[in-house]
N, C-alpha and C. Protein backbone atom coordinates (compact mmCIF):
# COMPACT_ATOMS: atom_id res chain seq x y z
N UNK A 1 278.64 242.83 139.97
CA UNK A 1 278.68 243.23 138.58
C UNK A 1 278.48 241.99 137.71
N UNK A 2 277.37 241.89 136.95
CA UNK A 2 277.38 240.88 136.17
C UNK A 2 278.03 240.86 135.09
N UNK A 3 278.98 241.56 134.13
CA UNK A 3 279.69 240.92 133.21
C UNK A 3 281.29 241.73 134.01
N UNK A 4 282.35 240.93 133.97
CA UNK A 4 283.76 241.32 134.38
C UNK A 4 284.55 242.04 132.88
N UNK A 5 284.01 241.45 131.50
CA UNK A 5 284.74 242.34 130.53
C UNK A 5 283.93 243.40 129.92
N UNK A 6 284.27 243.64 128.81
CA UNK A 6 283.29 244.90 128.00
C UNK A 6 282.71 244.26 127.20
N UNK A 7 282.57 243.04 126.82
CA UNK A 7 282.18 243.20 125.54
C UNK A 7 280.82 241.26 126.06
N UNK A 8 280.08 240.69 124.94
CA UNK A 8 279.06 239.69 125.45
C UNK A 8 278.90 238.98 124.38
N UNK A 9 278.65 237.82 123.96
CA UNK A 9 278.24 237.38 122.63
C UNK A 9 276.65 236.57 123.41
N UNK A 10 275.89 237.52 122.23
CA UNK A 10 274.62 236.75 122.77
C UNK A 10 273.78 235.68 121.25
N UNK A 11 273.51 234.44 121.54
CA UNK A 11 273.50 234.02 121.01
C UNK A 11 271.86 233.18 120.66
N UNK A 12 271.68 233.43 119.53
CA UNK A 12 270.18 233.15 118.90
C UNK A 12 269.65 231.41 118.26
N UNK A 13 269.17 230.61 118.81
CA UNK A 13 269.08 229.30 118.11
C UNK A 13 267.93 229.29 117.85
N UNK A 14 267.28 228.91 116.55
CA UNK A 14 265.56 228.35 116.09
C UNK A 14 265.83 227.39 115.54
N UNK A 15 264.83 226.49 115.80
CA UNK A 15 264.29 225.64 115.35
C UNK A 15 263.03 225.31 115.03
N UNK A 16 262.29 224.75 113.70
CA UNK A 16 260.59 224.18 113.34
C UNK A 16 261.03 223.00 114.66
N UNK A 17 259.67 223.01 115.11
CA UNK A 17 258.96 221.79 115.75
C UNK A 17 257.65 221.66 115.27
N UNK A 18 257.11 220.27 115.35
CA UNK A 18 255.86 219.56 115.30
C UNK A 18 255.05 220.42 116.13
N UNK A 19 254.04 220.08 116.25
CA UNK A 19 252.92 220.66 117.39
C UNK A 19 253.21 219.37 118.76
N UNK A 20 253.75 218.24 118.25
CA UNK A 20 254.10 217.77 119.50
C UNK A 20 254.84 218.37 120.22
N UNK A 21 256.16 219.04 119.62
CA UNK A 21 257.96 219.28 119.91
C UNK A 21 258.62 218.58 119.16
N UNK A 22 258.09 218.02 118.32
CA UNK A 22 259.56 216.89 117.59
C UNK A 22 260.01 217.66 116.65
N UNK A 23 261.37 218.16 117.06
CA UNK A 23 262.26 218.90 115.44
C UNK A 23 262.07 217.90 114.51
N UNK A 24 261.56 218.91 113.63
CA UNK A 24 261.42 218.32 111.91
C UNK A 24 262.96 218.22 111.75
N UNK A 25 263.56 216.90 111.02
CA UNK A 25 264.75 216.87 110.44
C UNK A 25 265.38 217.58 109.32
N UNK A 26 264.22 217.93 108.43
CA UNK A 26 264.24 218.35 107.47
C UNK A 26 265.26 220.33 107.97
N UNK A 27 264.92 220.56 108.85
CA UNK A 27 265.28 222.04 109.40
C UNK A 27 266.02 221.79 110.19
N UNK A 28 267.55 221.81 110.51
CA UNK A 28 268.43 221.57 111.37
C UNK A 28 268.28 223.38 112.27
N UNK A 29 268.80 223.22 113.58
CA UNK A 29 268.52 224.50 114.02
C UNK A 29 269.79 225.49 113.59
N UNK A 30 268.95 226.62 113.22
CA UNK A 30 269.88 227.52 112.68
C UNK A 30 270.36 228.73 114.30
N UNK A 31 271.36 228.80 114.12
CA UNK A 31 272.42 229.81 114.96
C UNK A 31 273.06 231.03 114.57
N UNK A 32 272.87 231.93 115.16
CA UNK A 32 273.03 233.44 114.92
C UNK A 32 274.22 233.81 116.14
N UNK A 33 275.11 234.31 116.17
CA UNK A 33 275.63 235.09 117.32
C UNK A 33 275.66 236.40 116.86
N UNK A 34 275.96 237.25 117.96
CA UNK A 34 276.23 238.50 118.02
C UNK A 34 277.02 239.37 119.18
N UNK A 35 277.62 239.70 119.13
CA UNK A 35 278.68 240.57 120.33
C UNK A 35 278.29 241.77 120.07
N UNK A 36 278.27 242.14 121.33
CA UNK A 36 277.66 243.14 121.88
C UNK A 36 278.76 243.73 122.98
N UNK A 37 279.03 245.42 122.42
CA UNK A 37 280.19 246.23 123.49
C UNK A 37 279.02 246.65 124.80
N UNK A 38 279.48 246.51 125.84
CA UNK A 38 278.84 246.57 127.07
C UNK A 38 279.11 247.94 128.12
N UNK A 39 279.02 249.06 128.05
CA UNK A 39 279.46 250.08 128.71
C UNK A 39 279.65 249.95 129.82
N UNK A 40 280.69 250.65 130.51
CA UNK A 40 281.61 250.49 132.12
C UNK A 40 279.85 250.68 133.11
N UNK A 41 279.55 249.56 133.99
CA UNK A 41 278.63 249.95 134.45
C UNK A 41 277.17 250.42 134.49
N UNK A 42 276.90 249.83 132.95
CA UNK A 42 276.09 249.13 132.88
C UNK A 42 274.80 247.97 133.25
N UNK A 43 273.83 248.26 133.45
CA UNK A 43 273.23 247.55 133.50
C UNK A 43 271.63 247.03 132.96
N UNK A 44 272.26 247.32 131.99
CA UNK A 44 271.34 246.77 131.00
C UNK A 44 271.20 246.89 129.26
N UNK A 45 271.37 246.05 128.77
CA UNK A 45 272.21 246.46 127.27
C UNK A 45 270.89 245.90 126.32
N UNK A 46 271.06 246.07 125.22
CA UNK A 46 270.08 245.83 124.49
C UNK A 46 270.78 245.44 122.87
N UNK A 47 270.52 244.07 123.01
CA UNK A 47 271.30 243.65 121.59
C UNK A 47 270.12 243.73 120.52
N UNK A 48 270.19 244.05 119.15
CA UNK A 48 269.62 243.49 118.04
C UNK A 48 269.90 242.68 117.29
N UNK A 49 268.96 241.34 117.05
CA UNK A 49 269.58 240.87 116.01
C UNK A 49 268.94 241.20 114.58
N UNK A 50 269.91 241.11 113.53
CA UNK A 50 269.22 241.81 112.19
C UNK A 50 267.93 240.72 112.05
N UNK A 51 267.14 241.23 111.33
CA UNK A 51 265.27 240.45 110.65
C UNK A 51 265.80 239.13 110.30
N UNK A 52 265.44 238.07 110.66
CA UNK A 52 265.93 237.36 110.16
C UNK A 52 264.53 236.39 108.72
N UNK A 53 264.35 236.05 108.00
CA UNK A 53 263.21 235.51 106.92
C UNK A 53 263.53 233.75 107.18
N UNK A 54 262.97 233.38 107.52
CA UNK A 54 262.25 232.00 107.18
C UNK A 54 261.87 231.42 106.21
N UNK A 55 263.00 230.50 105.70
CA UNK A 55 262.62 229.77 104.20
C UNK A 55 261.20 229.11 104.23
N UNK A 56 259.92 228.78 103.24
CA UNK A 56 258.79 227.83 103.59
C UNK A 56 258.63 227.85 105.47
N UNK A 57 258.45 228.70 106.00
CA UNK A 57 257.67 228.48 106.97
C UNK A 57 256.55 228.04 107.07
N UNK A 58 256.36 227.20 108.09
CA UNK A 58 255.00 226.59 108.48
C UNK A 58 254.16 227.63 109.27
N UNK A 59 252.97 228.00 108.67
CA UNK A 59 252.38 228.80 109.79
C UNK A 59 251.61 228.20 110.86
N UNK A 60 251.15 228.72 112.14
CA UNK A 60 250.16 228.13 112.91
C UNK A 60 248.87 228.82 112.55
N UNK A 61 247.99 227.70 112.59
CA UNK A 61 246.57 227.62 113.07
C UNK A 61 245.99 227.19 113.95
N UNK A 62 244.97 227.54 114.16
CA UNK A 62 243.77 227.26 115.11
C UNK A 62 243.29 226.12 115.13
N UNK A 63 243.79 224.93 115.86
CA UNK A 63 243.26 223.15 115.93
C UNK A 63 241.99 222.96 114.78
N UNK A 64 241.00 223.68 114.90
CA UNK A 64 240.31 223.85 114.43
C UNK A 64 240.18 223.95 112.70
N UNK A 65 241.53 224.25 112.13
CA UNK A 65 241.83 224.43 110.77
C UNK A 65 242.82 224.22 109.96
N UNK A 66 244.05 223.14 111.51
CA UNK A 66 245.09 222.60 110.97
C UNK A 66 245.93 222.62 112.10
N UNK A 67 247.33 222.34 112.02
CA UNK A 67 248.11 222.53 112.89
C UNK A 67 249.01 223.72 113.41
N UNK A 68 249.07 223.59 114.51
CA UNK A 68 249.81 224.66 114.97
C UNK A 68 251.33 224.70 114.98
N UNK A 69 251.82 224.45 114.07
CA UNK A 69 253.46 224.38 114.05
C UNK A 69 254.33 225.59 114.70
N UNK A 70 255.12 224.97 115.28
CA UNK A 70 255.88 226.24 116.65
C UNK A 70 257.27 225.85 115.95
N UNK A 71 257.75 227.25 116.46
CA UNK A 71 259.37 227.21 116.28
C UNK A 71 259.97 227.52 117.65
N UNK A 72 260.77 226.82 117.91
CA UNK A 72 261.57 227.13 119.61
C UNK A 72 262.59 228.10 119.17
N UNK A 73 262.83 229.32 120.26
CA UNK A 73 263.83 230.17 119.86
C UNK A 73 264.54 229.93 121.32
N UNK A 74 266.24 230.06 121.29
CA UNK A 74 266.86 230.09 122.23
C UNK A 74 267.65 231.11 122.31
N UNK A 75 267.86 232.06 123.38
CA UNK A 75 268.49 233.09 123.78
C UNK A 75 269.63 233.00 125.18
N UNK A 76 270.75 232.82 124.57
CA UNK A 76 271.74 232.41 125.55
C UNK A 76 273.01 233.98 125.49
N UNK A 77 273.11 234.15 126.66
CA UNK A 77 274.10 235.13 126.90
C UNK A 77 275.69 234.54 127.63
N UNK A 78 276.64 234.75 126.99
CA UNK A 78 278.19 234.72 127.47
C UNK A 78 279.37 235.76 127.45
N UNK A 79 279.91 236.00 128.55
CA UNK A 79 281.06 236.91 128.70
C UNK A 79 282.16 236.57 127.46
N UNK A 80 283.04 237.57 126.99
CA UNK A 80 284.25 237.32 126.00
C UNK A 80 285.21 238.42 126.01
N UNK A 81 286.29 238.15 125.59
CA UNK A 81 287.23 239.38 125.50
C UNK A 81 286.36 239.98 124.44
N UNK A 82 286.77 241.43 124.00
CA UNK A 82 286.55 242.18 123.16
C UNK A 82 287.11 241.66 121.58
N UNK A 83 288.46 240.86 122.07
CA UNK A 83 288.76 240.58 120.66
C UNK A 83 289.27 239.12 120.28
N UNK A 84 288.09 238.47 120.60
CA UNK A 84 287.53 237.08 120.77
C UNK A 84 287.14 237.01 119.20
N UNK A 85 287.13 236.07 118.51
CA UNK A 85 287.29 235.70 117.20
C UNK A 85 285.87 234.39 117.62
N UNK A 86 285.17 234.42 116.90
CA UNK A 86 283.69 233.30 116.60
C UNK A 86 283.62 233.44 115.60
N UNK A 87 282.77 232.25 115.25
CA UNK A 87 281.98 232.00 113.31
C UNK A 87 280.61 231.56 114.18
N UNK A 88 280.08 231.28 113.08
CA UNK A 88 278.21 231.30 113.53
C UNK A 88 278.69 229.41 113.84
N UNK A 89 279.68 229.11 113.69
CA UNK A 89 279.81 227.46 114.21
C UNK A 89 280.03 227.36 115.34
N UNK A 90 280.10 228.24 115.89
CA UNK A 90 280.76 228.53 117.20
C UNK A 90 279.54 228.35 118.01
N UNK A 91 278.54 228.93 117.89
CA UNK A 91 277.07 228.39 118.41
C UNK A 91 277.12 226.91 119.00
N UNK A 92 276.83 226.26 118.86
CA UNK A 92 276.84 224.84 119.43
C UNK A 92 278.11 224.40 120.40
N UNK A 93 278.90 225.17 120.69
CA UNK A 93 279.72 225.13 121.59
C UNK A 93 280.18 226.14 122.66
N UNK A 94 279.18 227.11 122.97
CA UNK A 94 279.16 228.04 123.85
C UNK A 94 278.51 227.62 125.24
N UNK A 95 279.38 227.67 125.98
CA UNK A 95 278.60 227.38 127.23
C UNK A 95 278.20 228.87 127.84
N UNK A 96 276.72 228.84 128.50
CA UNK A 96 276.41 230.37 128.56
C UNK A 96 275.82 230.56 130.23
N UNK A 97 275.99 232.13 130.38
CA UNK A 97 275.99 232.49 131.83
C UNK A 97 274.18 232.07 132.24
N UNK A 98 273.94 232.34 130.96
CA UNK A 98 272.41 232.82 131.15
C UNK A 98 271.68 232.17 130.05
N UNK A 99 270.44 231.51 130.09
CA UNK A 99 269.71 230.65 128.59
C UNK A 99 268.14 231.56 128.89
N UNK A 100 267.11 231.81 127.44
CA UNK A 100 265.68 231.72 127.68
C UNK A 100 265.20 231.17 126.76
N UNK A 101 264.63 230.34 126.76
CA UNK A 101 264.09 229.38 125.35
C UNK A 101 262.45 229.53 125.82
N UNK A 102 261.77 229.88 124.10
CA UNK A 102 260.36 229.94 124.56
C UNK A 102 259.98 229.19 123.18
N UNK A 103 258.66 229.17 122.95
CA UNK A 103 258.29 228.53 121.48
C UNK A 103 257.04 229.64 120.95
N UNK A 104 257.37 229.99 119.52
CA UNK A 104 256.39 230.78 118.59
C UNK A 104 255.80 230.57 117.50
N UNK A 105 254.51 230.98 117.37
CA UNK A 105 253.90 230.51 116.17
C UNK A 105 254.10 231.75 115.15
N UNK A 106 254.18 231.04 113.99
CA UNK A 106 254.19 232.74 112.56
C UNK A 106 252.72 232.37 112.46
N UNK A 107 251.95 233.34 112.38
CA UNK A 107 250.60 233.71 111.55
C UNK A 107 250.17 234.74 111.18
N UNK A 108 249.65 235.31 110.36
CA UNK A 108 248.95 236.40 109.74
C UNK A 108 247.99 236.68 110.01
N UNK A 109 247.23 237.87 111.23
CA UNK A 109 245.77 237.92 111.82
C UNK A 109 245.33 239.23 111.08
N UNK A 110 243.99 238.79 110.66
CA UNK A 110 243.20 240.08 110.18
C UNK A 110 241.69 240.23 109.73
N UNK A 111 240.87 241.15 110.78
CA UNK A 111 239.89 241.52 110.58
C UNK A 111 239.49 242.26 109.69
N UNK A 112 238.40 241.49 108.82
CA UNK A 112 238.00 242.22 107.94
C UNK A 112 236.37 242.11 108.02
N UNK A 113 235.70 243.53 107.06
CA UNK A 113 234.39 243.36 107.03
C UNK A 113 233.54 242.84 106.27
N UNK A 114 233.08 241.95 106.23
CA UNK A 114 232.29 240.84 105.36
C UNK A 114 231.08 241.64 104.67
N UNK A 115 231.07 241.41 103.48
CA UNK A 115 229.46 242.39 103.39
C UNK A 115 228.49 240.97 102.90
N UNK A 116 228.84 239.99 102.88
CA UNK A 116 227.69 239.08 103.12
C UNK A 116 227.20 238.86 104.21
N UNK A 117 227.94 239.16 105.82
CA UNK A 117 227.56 238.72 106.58
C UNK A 117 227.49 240.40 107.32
N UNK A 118 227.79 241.06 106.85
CA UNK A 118 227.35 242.44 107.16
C UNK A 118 227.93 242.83 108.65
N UNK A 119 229.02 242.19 108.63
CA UNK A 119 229.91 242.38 110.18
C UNK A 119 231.27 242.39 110.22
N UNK A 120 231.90 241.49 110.88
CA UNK A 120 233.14 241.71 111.27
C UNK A 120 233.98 240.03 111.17
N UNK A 121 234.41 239.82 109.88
CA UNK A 121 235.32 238.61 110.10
C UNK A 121 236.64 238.41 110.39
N UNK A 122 236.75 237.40 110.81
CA UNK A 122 238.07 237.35 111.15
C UNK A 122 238.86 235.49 110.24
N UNK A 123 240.63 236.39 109.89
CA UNK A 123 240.73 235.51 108.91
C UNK A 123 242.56 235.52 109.93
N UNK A 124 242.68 233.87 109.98
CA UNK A 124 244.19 233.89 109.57
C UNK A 124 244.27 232.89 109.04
N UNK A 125 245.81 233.77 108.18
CA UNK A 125 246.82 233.12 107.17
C UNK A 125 245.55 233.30 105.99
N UNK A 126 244.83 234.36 105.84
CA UNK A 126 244.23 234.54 104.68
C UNK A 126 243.24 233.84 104.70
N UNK A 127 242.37 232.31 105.72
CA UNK A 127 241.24 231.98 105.84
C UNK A 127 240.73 231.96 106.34
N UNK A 128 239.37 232.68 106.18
CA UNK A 128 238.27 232.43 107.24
C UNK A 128 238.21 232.01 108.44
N UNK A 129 237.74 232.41 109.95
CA UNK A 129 237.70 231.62 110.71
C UNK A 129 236.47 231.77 111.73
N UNK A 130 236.22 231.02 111.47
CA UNK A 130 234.73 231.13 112.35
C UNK A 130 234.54 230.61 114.01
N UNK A 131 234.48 231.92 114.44
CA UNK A 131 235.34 231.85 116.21
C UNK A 131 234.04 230.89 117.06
N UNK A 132 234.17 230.02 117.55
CA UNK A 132 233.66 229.27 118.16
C UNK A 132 234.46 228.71 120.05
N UNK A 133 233.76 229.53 120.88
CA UNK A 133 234.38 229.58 122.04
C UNK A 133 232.98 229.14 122.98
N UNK A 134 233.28 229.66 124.25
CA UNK A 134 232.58 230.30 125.64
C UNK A 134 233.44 230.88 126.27
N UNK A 135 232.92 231.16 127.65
CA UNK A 135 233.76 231.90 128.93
C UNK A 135 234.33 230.73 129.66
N UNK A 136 235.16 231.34 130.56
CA UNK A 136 236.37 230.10 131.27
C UNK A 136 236.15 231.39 132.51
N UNK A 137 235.62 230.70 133.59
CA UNK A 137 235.68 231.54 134.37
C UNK A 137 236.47 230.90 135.15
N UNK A 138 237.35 231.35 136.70
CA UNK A 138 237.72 230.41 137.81
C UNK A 138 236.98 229.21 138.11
N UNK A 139 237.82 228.16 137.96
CA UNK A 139 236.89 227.24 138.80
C UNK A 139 237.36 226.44 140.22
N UNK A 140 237.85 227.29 140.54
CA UNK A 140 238.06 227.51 142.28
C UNK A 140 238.42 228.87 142.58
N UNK A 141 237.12 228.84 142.91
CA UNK A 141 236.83 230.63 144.00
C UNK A 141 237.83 230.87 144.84
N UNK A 142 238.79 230.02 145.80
CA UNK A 142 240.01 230.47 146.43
C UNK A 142 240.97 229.89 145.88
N UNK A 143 241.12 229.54 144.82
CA UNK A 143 242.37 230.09 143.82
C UNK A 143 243.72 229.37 144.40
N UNK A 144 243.07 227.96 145.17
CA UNK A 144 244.41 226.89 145.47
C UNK A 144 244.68 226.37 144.71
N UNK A 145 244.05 226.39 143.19
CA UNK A 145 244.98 225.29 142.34
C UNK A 145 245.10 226.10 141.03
N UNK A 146 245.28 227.54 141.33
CA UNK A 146 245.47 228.65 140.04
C UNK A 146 246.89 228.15 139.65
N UNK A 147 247.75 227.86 140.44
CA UNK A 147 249.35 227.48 139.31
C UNK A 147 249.92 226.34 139.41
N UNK A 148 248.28 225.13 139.36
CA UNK A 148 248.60 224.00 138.86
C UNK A 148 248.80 224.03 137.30
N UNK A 149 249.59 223.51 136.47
CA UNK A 149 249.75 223.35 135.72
C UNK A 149 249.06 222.09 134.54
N UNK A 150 249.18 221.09 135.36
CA UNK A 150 248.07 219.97 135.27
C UNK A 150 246.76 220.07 134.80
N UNK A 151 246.56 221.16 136.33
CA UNK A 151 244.79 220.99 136.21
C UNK A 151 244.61 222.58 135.21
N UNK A 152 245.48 223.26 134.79
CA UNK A 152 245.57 224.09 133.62
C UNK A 152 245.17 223.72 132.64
N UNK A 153 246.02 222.93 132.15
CA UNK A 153 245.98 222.19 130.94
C UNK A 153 244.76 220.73 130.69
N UNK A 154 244.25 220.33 131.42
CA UNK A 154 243.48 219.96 131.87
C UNK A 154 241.81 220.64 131.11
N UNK A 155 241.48 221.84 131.86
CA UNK A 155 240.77 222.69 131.59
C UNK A 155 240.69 223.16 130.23
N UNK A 156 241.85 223.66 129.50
CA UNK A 156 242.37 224.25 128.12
C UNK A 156 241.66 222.67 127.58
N UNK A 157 242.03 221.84 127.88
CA UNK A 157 242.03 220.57 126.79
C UNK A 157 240.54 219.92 126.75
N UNK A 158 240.01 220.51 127.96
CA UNK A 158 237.77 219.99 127.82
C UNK A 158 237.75 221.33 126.69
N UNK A 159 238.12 222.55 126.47
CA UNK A 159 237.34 223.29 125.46
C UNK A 159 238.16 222.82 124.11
N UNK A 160 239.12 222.58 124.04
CA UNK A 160 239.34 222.21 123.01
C UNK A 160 238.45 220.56 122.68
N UNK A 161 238.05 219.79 123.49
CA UNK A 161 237.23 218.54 122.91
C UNK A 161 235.74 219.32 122.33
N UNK A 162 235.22 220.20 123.28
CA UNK A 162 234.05 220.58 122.55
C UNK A 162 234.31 221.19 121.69
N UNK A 163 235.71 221.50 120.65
CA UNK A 163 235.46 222.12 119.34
C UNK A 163 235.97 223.81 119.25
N UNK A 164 235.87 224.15 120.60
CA UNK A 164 236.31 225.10 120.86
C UNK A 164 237.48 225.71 120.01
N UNK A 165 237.56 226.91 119.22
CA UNK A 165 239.00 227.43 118.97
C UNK A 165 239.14 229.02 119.32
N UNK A 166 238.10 229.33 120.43
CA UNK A 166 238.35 230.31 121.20
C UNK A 166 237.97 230.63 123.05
N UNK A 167 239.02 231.35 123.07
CA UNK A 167 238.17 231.11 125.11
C UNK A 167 238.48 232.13 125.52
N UNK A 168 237.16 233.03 125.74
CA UNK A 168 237.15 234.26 126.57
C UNK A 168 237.35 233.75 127.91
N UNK A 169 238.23 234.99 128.60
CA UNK A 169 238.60 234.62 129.85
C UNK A 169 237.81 235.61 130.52
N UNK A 170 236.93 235.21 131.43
CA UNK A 170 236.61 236.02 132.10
C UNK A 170 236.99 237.57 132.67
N UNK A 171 236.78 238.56 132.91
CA UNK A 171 237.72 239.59 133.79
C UNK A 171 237.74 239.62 134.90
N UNK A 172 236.90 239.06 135.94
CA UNK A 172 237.10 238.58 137.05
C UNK A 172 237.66 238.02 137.86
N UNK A 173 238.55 236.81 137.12
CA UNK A 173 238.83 236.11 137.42
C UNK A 173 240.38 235.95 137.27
N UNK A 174 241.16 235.11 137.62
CA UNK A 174 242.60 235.13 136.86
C UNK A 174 242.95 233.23 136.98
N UNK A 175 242.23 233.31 135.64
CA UNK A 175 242.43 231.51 135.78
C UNK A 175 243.73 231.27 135.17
């Protein structure tokens, strides 16, 4: 049985980062908790946290038209009595059963139809973007170095030198 009481505080951290990773100082990371009642036997619960709005967010773009500013979100889960007392300060001092930290960009995507160009544009964050790619097919047919990571990134980083700010992936393939 993975939780021994009824009840869970699951807990929300963001932070702005650079496009390197360097937290901007300016944005200290903000912390959300939430407890969550856990039914006898259970297995599998589903917390919400309310919408949360972003003061001046940075949006991401396409290398190609600026930077891609990411926000890291952290998702940590911990057991508690039911009538366990927290403040949102309490965040930074939870040690937790369980962590998932990923990083996200905010942007605004939307196709629209150009009647100068009598087709189909595509705009984020409201500008223009003029898709400039190729195909990325496998480039090893037996697929010994598909979950290198290295030679991943590697690959991603020759289309981005030619200018690239799009890359069809083949369907063939699973690079």
């Amino acid at each position: 049985m993975l939780f021994r009481s009824s009840c869970a505080l699951v807990s929300l951290q963001y932070s702005l980062s650079s496009p390197t990773g360097i937290v901007k100082p300016t944005l200290a990371p903000v912390t959300k908790i939430l407890q969550v009642d856990i039914p006898k036997d259970a297995t599998k619960v589903l917390a919400t946290f309310p919408i949360e709005t972003l003061e001046n967010a940075q949006f991401w773009y396409p290398h190609t038209h600026g930077l891609p500013f990411l926000y890291r979100a952290k998702f940590g889960v911990r057991t508690v009595t039911c009538d366990h007392e927290y403040s949102a300060n309490d965040g930074g001092d939870l040690v937790f059963l369980d962590e998932k930290s990923f990083r996200f960009g905010i942007r605004k995507v939307n196709f629209t139809v150009s009647s100068s160009l009598g087709g189909m544009q595509l705009e984020i964050n409201d500008e223009s973007v003029f898709l400039q790619g190729g195909n990325w097919i496998a480039t090893d047919q037996f697929m010994r170095f598909a979950g290198d990571s290295t030679r991943y990134a590697a690959e991603v980083g020759l289309h981005k030198a030619m200018g690239f700010n799009m890359i069809r992936v083949w369907g063939g393939g699973i690079t």
